[in-house]
N, C-alpha and C. Protein backbone atom coordinates (compact mmCIF):
# COMPACT_ATOMS: atom_id res chain seq x y z
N UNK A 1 88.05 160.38 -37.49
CA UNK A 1 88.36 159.20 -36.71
C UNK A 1 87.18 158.82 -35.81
N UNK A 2 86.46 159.50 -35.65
CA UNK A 2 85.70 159.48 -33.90
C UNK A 2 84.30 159.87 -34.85
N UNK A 3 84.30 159.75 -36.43
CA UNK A 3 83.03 159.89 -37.11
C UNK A 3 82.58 158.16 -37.09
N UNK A 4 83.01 157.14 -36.95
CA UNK A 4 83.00 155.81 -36.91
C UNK A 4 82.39 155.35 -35.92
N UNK A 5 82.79 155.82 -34.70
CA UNK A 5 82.35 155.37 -33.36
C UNK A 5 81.20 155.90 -33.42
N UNK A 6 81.13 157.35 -33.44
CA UNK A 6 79.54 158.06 -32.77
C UNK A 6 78.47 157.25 -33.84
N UNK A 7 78.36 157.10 -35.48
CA UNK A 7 77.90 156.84 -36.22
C UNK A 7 77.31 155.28 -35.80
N UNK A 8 78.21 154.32 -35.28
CA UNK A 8 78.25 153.24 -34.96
C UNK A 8 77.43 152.82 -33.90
N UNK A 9 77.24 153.72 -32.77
CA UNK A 9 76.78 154.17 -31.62
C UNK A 9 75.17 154.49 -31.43
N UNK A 10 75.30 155.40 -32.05
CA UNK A 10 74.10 155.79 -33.22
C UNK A 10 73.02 154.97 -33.62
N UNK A 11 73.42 154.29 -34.18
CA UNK A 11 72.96 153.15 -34.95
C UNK A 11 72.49 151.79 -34.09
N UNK A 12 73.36 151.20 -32.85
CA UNK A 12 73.26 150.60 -32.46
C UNK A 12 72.30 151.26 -31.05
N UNK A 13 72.48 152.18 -31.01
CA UNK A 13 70.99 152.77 -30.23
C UNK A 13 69.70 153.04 -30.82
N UNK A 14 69.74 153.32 -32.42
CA UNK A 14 68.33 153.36 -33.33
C UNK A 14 67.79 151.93 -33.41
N UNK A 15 68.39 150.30 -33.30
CA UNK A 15 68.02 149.50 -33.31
C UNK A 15 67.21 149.16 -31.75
N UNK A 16 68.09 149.49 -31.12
CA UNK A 16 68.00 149.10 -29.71
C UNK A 16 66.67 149.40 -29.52
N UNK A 17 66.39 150.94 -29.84
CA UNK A 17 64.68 151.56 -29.49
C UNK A 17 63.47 151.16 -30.55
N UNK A 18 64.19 150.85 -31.93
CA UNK A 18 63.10 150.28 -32.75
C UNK A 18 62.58 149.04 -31.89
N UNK A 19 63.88 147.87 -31.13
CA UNK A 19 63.51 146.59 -30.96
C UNK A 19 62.53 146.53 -29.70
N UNK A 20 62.83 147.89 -28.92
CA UNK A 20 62.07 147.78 -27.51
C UNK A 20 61.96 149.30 -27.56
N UNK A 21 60.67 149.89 -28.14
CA UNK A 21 60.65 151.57 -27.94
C UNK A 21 59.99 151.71 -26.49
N UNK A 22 59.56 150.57 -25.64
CA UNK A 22 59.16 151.66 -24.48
C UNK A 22 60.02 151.99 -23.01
N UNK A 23 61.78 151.49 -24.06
CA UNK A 23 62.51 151.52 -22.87
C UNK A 23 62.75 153.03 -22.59
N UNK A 24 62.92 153.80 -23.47
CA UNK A 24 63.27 154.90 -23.19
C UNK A 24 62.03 156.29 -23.30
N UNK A 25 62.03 157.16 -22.44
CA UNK A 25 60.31 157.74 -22.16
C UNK A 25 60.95 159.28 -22.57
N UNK A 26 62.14 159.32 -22.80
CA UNK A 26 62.43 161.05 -22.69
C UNK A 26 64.23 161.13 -23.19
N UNK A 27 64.56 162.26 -24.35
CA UNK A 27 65.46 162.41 -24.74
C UNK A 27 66.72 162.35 -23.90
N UNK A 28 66.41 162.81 -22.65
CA UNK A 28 67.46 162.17 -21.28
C UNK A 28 68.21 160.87 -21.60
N UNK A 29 67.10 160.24 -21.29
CA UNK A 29 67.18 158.52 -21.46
C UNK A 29 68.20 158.50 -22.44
N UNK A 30 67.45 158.60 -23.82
CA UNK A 30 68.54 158.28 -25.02
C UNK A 30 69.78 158.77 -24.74
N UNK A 31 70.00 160.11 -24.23
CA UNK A 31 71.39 160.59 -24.24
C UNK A 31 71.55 159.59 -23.16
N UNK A 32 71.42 159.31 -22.31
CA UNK A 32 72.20 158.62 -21.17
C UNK A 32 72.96 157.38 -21.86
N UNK A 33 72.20 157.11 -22.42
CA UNK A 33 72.31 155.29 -23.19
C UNK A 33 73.20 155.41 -24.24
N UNK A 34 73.19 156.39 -24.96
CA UNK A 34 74.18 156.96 -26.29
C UNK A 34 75.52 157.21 -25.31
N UNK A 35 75.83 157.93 -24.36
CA UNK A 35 76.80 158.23 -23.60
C UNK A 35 77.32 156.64 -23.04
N UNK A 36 76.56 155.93 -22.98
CA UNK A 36 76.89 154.31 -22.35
C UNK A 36 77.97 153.85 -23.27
N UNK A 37 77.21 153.76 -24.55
CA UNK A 37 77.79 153.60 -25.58
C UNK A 37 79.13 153.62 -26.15
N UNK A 38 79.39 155.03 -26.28
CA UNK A 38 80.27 155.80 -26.24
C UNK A 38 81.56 155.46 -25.75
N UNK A 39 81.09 155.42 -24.10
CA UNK A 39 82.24 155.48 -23.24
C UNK A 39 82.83 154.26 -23.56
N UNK A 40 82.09 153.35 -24.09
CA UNK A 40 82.76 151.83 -24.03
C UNK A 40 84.53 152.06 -25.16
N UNK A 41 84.44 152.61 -25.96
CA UNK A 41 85.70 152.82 -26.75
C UNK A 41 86.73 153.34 -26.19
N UNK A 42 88.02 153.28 -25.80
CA UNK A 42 89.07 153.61 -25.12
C UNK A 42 89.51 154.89 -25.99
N UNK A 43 89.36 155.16 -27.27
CA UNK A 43 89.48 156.26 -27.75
C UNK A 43 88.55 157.44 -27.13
N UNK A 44 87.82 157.05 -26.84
CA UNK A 44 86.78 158.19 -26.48
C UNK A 44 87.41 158.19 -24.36
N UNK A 45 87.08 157.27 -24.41
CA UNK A 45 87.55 157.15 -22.50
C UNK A 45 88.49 157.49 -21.69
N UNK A 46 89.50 157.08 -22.27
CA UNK A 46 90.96 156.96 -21.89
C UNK A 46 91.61 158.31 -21.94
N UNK A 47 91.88 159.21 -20.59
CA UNK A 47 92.34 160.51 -20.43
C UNK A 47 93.95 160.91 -20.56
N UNK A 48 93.45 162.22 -21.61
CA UNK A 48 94.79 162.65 -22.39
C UNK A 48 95.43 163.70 -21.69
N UNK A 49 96.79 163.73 -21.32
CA UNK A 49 97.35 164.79 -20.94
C UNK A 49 97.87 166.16 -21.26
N UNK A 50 97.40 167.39 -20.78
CA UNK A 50 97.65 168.01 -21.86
C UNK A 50 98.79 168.52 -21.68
N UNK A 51 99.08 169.85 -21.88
CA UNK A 51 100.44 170.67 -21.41
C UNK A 51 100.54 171.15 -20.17
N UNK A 52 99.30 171.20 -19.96
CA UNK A 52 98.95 172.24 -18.10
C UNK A 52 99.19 170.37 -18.01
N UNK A 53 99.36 169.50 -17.61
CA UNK A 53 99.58 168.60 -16.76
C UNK A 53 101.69 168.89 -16.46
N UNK A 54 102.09 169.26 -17.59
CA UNK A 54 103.57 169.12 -17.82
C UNK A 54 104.36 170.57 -16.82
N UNK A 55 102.90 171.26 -16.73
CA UNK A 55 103.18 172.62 -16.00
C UNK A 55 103.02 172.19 -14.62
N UNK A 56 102.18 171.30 -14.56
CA UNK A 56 101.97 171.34 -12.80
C UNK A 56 102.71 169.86 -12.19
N UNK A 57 103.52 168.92 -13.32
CA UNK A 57 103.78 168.06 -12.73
C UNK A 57 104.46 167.67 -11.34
N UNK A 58 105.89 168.98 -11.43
CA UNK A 58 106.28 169.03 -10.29
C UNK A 58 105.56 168.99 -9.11
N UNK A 59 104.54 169.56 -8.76
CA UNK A 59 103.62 170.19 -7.81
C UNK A 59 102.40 168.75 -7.46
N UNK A 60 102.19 167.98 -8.72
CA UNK A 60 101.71 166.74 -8.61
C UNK A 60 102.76 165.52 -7.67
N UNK A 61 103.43 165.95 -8.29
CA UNK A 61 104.05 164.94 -7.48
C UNK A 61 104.38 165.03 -5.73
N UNK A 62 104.24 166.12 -5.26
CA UNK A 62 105.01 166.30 -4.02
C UNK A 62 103.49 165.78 -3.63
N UNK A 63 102.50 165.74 -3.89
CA UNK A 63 101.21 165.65 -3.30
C UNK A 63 101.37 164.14 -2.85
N UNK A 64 102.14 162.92 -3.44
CA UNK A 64 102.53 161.80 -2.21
C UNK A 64 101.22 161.07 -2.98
N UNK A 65 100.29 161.61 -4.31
CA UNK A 65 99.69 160.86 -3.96
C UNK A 65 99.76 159.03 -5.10
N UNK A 66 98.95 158.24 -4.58
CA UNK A 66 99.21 156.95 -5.48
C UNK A 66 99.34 157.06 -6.52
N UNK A 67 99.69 156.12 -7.60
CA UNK A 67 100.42 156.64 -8.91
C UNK A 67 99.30 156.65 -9.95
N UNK A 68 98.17 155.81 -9.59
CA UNK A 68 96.99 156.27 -10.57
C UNK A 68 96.19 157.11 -10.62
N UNK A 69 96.24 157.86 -9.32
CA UNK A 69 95.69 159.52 -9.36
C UNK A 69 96.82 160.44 -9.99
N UNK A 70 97.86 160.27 -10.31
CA UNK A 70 99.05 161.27 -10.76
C UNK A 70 99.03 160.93 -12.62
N UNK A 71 98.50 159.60 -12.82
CA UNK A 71 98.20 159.44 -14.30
C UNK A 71 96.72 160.23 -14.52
N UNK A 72 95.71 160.12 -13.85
CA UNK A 72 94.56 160.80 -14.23
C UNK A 72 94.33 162.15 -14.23
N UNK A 73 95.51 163.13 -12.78
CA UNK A 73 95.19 164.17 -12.57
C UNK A 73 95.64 165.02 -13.90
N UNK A 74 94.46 166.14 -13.72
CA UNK A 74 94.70 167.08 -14.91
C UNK A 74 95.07 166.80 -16.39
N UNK A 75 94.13 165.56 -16.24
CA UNK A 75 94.07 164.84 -17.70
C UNK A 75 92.26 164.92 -18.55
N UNK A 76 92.01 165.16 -19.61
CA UNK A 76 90.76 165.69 -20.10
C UNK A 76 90.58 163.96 -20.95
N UNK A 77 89.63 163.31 -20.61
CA UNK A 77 89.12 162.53 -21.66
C UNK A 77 88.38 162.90 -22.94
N UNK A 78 88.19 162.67 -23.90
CA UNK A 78 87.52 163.26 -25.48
C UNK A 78 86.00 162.79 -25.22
N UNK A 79 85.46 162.28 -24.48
CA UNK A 79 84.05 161.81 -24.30
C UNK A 79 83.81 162.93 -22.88
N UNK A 80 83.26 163.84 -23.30
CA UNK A 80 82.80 164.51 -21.92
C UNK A 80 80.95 164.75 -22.25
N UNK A 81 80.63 164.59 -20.68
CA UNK A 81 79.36 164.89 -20.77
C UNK A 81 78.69 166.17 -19.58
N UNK A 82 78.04 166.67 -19.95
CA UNK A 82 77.48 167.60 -18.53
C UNK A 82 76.19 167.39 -18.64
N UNK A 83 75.87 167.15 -17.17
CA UNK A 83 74.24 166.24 -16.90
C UNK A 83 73.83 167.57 -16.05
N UNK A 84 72.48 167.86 -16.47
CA UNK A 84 71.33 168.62 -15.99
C UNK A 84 71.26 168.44 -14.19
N UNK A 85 71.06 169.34 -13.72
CA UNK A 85 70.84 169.01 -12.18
C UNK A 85 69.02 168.77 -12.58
N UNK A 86 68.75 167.90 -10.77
CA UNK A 86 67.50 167.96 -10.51
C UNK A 86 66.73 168.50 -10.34
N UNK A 87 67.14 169.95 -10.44
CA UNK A 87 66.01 171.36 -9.80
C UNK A 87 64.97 171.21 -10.66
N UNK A 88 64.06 172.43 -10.52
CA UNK A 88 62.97 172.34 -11.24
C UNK A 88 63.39 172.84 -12.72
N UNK A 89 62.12 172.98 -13.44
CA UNK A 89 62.56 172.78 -14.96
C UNK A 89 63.18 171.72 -15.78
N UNK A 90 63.43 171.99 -17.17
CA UNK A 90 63.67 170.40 -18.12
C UNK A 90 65.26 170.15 -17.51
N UNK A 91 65.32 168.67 -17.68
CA UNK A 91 67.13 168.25 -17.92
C UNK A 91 67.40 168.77 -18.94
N UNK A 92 68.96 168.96 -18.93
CA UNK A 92 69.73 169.06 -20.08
C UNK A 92 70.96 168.31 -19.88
N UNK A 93 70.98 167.74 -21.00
CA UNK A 93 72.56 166.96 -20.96
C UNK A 93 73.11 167.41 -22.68
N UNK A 94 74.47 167.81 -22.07
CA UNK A 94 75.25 167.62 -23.43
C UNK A 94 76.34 166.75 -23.62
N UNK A 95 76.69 165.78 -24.99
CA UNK A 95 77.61 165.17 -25.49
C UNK A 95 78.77 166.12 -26.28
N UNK A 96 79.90 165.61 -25.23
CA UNK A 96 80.97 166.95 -26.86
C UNK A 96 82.08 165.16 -26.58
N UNK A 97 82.48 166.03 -28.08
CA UNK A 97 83.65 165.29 -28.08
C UNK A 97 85.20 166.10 -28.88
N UNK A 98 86.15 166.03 -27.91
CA UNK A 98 86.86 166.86 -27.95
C UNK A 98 88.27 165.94 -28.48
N UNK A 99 88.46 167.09 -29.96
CA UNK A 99 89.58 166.17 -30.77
C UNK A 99 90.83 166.14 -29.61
N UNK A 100 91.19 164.66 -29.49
CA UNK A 100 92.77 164.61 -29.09
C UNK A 100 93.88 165.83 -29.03
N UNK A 101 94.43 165.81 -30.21
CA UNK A 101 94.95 166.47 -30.68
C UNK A 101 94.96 168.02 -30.15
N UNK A 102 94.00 168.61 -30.00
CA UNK A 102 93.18 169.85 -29.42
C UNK A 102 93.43 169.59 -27.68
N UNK A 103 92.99 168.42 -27.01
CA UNK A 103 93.41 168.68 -25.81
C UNK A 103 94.80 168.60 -25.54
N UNK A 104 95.42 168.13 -26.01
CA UNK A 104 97.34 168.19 -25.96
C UNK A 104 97.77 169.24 -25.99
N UNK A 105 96.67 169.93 -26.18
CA UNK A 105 97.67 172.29 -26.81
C UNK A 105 96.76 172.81 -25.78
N UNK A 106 95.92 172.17 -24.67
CA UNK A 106 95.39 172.89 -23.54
C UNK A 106 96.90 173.38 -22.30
N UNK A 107 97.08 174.65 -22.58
CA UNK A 107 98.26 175.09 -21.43
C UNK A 107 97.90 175.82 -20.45
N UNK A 108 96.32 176.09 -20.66
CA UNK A 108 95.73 176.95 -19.53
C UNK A 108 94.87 176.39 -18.36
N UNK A 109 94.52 176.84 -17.24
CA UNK A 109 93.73 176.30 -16.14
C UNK A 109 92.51 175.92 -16.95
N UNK A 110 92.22 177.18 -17.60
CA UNK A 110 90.88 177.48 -17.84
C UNK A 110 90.32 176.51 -19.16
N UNK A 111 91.01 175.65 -19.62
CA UNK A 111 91.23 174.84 -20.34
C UNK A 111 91.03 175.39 -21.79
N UNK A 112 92.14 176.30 -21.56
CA UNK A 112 92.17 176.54 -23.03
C UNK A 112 93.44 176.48 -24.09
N UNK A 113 93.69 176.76 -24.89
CA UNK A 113 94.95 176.76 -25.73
C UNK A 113 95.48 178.00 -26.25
N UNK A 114 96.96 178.40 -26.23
CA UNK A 114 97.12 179.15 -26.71
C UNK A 114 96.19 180.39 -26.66
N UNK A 115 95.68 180.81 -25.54
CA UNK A 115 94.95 182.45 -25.54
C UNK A 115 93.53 182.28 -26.46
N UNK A 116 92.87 181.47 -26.84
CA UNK A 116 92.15 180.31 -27.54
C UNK A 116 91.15 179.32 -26.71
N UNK A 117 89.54 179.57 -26.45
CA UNK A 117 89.09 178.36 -25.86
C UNK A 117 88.87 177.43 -26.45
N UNK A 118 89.01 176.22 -26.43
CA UNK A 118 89.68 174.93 -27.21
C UNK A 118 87.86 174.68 -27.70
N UNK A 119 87.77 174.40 -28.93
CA UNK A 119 86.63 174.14 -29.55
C UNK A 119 86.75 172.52 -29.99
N UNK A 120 85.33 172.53 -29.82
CA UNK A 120 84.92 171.06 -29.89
C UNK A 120 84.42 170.73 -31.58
C-alpha cells in the first residue's frame, strides 16, 4: 500500500534535484525534503491508536484535557522520523514507516506487541 506513496515521493524528489541540483548540498537536505513529501499523505500522517491507548483511556480522560489532545494522545503515526542532534559529528536522520496494522497490536509502553518489538 505505502509502496505507491514512497515510490511516488521518490520520484518527485529525483525530478525536483535533476531540475535545480544546487538546492540541496547534503543527504540531510534530501531526507528532510523526502520527509516533506511524505508527510503530505494522510495515510502516512494521520495517528493510529493502538491498544496501549484502550489501556490507558480511562486515565486519559480524567486528565480534563481538550478533546484533540485525547484523540492524539498515545497514538503512533506510520511516517516517523528521528533527526540527528546538533552536536559535533555527522547528522543522522532516519525514515521508517510503520505498517498500520502492526501499530494497532502495540499493547506495551515500550511500544511493542505482544512480548515482540514491533518491526518496521
Amino acid at each position: 500500500m505505502f509502496d505507491r506513496i514512497v515510490k511516488k515521493s521518490i520520484r518527485e524528489l529525483i525530478l525536483e534535484v535533476s531540475k535545480n541540483p544546487l538546492l540541496h548540498f547534503s543527504e540531510k537536505s534530501l531526507q528532510v525534503r523526502l520527509a516533506a513529501k511524505l508527510i503530505k499523505y494522510p495515510e502516512l500522517s494521520i495517528p493510529i491508536h493502538p491498544r496501549l491507548y484502550e489501556r490507558y483511556e480511562k486515565q486519559m480522560k480524567k486528565l480534563k484535557s481538550n478533546e484533540s489532545y485525547l484523540k492524539n494522545a498515545l497514538s503512533i503515526a506510520p511516517l516517523q522520523m528521528e533527526y540527528g542532534t546538533n552536536d559535533r559529528g555527522p547528522y543522522r536522520i532516519d525514515i521508517a514507516i510503520c505498517d498500520p496494522e502492526e501499530i494497532g497490536l502495540i499493547d506495551n509502553w515500550q511500544f511493542q506487541k505482544q512480548g515482540n518489538i514491533l518491526s518496521l
